[in-house]
Structure formats: structure tokens, C-alpha cells
N, C-alpha and C. Protein backbone atom coordinates (compact mmCIF):
# COMPACT_ATOMS: atom_id res chain seq x y z
N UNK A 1 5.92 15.78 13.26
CA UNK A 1 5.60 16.00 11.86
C UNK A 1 5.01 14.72 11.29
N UNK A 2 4.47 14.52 9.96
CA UNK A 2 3.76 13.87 9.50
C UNK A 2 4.92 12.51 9.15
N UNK A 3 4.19 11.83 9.37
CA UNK A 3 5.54 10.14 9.43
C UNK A 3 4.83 9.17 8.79
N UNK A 4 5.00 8.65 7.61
CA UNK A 4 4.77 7.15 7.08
C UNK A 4 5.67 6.25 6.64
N UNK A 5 5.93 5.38 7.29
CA UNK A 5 7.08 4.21 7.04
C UNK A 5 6.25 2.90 6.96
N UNK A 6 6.76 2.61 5.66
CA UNK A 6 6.23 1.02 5.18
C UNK A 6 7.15 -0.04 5.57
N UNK A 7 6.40 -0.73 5.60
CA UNK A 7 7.51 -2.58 6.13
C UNK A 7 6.67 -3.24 5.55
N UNK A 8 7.63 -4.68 5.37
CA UNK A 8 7.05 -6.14 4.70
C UNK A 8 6.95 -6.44 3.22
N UNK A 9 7.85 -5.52 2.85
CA UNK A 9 8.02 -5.74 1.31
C UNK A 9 9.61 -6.84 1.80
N UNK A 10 9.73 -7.02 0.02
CA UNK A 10 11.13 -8.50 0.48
C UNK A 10 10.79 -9.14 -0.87
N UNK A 11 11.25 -10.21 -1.51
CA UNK A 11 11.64 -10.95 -2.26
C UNK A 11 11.01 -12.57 -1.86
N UNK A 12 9.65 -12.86 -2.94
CA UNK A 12 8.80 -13.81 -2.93
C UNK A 12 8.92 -14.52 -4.27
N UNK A 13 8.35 -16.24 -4.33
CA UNK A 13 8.33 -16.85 -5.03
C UNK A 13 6.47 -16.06 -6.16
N UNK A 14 7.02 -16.45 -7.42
CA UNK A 14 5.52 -16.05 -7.97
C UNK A 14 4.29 -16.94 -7.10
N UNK A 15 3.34 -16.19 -6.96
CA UNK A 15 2.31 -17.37 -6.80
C UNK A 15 1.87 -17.30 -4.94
N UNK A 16 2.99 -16.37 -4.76
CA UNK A 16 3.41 -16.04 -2.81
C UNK A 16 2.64 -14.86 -2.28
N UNK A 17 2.53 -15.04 -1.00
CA UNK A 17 2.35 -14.08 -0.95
C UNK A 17 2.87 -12.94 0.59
N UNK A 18 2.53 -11.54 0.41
CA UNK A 18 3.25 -10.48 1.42
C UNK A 18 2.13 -9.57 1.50
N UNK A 19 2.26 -9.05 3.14
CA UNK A 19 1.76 -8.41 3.96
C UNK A 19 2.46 -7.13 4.26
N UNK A 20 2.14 -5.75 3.36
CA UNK A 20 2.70 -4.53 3.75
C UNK A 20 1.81 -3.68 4.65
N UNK A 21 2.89 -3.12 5.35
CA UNK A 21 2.02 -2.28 6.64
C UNK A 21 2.42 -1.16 6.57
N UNK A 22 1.96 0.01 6.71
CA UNK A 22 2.37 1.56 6.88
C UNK A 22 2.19 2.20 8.14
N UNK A 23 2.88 2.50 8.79
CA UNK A 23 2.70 3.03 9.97
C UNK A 23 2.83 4.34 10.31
N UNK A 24 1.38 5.12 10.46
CA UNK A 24 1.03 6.70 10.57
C UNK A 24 1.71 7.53 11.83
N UNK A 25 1.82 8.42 11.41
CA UNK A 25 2.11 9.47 12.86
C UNK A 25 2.07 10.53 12.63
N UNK A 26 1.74 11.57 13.64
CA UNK A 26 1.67 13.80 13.26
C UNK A 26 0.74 14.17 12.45
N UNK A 27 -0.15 12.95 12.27
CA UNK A 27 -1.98 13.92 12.17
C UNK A 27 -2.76 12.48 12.71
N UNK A 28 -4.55 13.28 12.47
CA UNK A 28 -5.18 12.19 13.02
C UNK A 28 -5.51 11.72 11.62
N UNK A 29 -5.29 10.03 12.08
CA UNK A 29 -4.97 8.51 10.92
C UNK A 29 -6.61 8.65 10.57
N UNK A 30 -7.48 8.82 11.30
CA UNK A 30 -8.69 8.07 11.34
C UNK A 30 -9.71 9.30 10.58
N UNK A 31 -8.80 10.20 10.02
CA UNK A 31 -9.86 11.59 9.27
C UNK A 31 -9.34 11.33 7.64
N UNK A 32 -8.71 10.39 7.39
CA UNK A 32 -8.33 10.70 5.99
C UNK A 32 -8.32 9.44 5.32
N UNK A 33 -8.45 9.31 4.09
CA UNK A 33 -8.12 8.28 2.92
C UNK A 33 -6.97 7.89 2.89
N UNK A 34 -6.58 6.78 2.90
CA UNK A 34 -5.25 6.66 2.68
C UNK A 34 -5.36 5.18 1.40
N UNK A 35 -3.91 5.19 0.72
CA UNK A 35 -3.77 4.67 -0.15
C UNK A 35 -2.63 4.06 -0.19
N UNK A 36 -2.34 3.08 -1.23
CA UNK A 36 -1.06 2.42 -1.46
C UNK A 36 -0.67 2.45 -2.88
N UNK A 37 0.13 3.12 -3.65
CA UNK A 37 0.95 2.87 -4.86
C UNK A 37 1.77 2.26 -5.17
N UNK A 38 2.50 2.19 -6.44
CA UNK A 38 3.54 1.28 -6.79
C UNK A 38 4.07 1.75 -8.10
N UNK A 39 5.36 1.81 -8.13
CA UNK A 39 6.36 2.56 -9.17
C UNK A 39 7.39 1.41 -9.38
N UNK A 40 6.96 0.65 -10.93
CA UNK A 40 7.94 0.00 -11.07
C UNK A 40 9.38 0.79 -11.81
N UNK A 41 10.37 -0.11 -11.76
CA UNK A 41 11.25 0.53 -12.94
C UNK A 41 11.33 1.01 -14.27
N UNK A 42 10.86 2.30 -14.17
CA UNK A 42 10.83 2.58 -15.95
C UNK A 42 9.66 3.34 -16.14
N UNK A 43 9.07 2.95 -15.01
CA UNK A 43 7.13 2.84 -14.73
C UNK A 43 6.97 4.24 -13.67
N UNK A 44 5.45 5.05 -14.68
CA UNK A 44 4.98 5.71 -14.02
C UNK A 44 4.34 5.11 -11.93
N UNK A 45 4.29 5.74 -11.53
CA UNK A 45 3.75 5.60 -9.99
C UNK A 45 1.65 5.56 -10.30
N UNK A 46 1.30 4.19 -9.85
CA UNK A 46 0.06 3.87 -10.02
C UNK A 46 -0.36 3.47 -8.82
N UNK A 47 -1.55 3.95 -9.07
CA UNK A 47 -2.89 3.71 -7.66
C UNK A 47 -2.93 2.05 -7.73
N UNK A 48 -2.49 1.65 -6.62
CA UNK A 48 -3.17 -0.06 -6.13
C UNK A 48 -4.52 0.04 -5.68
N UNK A 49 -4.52 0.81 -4.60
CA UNK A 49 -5.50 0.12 -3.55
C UNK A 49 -5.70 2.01 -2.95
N UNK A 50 -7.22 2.41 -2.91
CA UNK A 50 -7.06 3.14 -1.23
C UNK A 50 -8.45 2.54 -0.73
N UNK A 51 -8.57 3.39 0.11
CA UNK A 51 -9.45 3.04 1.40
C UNK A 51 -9.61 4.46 2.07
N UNK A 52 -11.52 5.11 2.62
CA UNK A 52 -11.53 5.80 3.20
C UNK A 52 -11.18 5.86 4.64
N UNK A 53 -11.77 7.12 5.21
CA UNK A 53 -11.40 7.30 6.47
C UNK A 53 -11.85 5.74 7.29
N UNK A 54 -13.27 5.57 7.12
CA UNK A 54 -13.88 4.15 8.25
C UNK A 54 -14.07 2.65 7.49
N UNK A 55 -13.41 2.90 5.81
CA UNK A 55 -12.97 1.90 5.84
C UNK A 55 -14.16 1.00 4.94
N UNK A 56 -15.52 1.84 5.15
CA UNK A 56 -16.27 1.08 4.46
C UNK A 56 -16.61 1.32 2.38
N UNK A 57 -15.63 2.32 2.04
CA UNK A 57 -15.39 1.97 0.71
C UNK A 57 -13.33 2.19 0.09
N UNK A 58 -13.59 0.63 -0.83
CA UNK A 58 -12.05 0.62 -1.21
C UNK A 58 -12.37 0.48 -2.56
N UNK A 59 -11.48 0.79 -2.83
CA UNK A 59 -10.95 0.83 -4.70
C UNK A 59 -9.64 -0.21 -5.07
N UNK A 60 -10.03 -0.41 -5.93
CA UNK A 60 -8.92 -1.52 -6.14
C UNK A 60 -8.62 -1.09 -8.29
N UNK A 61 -7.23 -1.20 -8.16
CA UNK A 61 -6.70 -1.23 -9.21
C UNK A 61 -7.35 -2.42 -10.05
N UNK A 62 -7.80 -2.86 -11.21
CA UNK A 62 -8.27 -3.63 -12.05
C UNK A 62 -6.97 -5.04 -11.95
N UNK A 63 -5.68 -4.55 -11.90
CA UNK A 63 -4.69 -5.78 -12.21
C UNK A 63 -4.53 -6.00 -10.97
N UNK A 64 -5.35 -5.61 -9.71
CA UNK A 64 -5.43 -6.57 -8.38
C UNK A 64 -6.30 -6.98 -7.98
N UNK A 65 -7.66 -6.49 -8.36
CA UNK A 65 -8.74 -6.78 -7.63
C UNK A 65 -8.34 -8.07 -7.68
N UNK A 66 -9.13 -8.92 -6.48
CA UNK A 66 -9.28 -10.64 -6.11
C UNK A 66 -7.76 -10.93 -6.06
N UNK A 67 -6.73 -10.31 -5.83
CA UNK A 67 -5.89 -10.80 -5.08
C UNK A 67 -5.36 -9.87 -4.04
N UNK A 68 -5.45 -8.60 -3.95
CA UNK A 68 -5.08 -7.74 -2.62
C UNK A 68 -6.31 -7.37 -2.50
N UNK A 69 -6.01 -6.90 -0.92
CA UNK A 69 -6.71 -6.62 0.04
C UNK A 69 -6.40 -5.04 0.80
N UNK A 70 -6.83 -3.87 0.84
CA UNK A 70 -6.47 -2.92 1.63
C UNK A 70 -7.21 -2.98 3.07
N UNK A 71 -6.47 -2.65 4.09
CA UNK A 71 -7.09 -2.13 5.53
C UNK A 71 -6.42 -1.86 5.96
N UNK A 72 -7.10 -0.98 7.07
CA UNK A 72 -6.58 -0.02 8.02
C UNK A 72 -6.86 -0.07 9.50
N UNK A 73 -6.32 0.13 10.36
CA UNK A 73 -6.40 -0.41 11.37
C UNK A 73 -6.46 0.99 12.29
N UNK A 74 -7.64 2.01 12.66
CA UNK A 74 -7.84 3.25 12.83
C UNK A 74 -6.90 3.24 14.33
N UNK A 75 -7.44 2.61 15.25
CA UNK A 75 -6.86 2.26 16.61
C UNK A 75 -5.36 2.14 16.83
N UNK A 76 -4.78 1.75 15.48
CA UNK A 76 -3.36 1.56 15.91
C UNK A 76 -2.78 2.39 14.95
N UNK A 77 -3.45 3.49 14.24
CA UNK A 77 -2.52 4.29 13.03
C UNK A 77 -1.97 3.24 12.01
N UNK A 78 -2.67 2.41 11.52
CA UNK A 78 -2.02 1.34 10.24
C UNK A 78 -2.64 1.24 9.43
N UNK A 79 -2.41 0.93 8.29
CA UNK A 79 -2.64 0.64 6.97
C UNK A 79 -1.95 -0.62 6.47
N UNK A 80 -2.85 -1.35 6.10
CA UNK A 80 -2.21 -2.68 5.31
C UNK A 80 -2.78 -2.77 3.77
N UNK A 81 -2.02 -3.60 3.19
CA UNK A 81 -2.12 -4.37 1.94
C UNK A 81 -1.80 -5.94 2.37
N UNK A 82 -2.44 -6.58 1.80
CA UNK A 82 -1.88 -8.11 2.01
C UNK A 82 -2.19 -8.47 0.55
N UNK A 83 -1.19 -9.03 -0.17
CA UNK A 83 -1.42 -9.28 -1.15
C UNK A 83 -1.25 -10.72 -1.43
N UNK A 84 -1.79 -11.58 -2.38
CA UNK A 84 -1.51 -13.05 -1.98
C UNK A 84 -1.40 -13.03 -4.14
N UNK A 85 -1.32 -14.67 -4.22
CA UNK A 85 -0.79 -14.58 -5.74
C UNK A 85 -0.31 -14.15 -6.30
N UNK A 86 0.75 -13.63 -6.17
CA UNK A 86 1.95 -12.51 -6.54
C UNK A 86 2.40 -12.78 -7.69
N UNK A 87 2.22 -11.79 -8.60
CA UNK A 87 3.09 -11.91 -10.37
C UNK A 87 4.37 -11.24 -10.07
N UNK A 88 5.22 -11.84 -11.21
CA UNK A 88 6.36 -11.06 -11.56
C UNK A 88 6.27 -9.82 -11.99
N UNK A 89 5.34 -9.13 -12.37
CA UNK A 89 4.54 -7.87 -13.02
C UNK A 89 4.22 -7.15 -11.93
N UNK A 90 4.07 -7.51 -10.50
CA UNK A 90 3.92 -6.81 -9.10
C UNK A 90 4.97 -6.30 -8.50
N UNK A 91 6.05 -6.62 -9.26
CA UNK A 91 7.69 -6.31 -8.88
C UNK A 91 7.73 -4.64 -8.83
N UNK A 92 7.23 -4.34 -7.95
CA UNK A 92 7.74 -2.35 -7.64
C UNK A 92 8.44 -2.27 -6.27
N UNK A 93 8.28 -0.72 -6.49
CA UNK A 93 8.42 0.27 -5.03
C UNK A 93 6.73 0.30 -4.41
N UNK A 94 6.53 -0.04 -3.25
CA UNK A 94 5.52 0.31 -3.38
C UNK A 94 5.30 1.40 -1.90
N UNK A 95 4.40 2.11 -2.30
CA UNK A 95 4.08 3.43 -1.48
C UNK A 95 2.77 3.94 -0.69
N UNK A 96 3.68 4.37 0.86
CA UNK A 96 2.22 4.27 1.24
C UNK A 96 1.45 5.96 1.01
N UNK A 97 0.17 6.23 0.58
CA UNK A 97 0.10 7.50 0.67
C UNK A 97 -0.81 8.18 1.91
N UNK A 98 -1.08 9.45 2.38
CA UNK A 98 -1.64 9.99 3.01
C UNK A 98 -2.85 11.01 1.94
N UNK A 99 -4.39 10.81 1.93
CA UNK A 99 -4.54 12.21 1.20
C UNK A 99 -5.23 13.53 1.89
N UNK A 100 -4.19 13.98 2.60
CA UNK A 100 -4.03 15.38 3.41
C UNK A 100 -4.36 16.05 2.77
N UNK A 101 -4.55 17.21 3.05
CA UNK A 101 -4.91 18.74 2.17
C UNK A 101 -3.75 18.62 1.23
N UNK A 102 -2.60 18.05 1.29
CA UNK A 102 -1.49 17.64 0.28
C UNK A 102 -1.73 16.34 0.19
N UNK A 103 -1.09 15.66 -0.79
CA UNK A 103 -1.18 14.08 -0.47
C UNK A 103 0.54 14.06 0.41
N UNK A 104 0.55 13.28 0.89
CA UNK A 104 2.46 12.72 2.06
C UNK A 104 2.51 11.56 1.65
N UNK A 105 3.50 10.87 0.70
CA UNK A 105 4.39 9.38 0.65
C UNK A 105 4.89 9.19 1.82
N UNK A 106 5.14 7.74 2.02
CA UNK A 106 6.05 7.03 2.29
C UNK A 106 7.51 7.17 1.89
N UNK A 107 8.47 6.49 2.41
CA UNK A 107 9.52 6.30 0.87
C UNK A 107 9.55 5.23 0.23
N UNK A 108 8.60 4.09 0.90
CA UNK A 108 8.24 3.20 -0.54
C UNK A 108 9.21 2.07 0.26
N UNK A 109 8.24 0.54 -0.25
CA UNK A 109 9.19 -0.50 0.56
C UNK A 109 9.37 -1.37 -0.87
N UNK A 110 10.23 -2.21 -1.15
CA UNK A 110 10.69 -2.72 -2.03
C UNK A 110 10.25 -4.37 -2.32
N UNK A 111 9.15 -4.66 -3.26
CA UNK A 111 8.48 -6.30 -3.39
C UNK A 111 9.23 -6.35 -4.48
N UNK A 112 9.72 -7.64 -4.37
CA UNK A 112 10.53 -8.60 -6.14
C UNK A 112 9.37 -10.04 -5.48
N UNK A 113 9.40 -10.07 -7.19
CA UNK A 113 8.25 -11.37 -7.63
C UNK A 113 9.07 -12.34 -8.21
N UNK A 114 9.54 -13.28 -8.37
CA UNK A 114 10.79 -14.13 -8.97
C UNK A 114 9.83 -15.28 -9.44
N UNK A 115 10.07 -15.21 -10.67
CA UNK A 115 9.24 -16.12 -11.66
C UNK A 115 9.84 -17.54 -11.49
């Protein structure tokens, strides 16, 4: 069945930075868009970052552009974010998505920004 598990979220100094990875399985990685969200506390669930199937167009949320980065790594079923300059305001859940004929979450890996 369809599998996305995020890693590399954790607890950073402001100004730091982290490398989240999503790791695909139970369709093919390399036919679809995939994306990354983020649901802080209190806070609706917002688009960061996606990226198409080959990678050659990404979107970037306005309060990240020039500091994250999306890619995907077709060959190994992955998806990254690397995010560098980290605000206290980046403090979510963040989520990886699939957009399947449904969209499929993650369950979301957990970044704190400590001012």
C-alpha cells in the first residue's frame, strides 16, 4: 500500500539549519508531484514547497523562497526539503504529500526553531 514516512525534523537553534526526507513506497514515485506542508499549532496546514514528477518546475511558498530547497530523488523514491536559516515562525508539523488521483500525507515529522 501507499507509504510516506518523513525523518529529520528535531529541535534547531534559529538561524540553523535541517534536512527532511520522505520516503515513498506502493506506487510509482517518479509519475507524480509531490509536496511538503506544514501545520503549525493553532495553524491551518500550508503548502511549503512541491515539485513535479522530473523535477524541473518547483513552487515555493513566499515565507521560504531563498531559504528552502525541494528535491526529489526519482531513483531512490525520496523527496527532500533542506531548509537552512530557520525562524522561530518555521516551528510546525511538517508533511510530506503525494498528489495521487487523491492527495496521501505523511504523518508529519516534528521541526522546533528556538529563538
Amino acid at each position: 500500500q501507499v507509504q510516506l514516512v518523513e525523518s529529520g525534523g528535531g529541535l534547531v537553534q534559529a538561524g540553523g539549519s535541517l534536512r527532511l526526507s520522505c520516503a515513498a513506497s506502493g506506487f510509482t514515485f517518479s509519475w507524480w508531484r509531490m509536496g511538503w506542508y506544514r501545520q503549525a499549532l493553532g495553524k491551518e496546514r500550508e503548502l511549503v514547497a512541491d515539485i513535479n514528477s522530473n523535477s524541473d518546475i518547483m513552487n515555493y511558498a513566499a515565507f521560504v523562497r531563498g531559504r528552502f530547497t525541494i528535491s526529489r530523488d526519482n531513483s531512490e523514491n525520496m523527496l527532500y526539503l533542506q531548509m537552512n536559516n530557520l525562524l522561530p515562525e518555521d516551528t510546525a508539523v511538517y508533511y510530506c504529500r503525494a498528489d495521487l488521483r487523491e492527495p496521501f500525507w505523511g504523518r508529519g515529522t516534528q521541526v522546533t526553531v528556538s529563538s
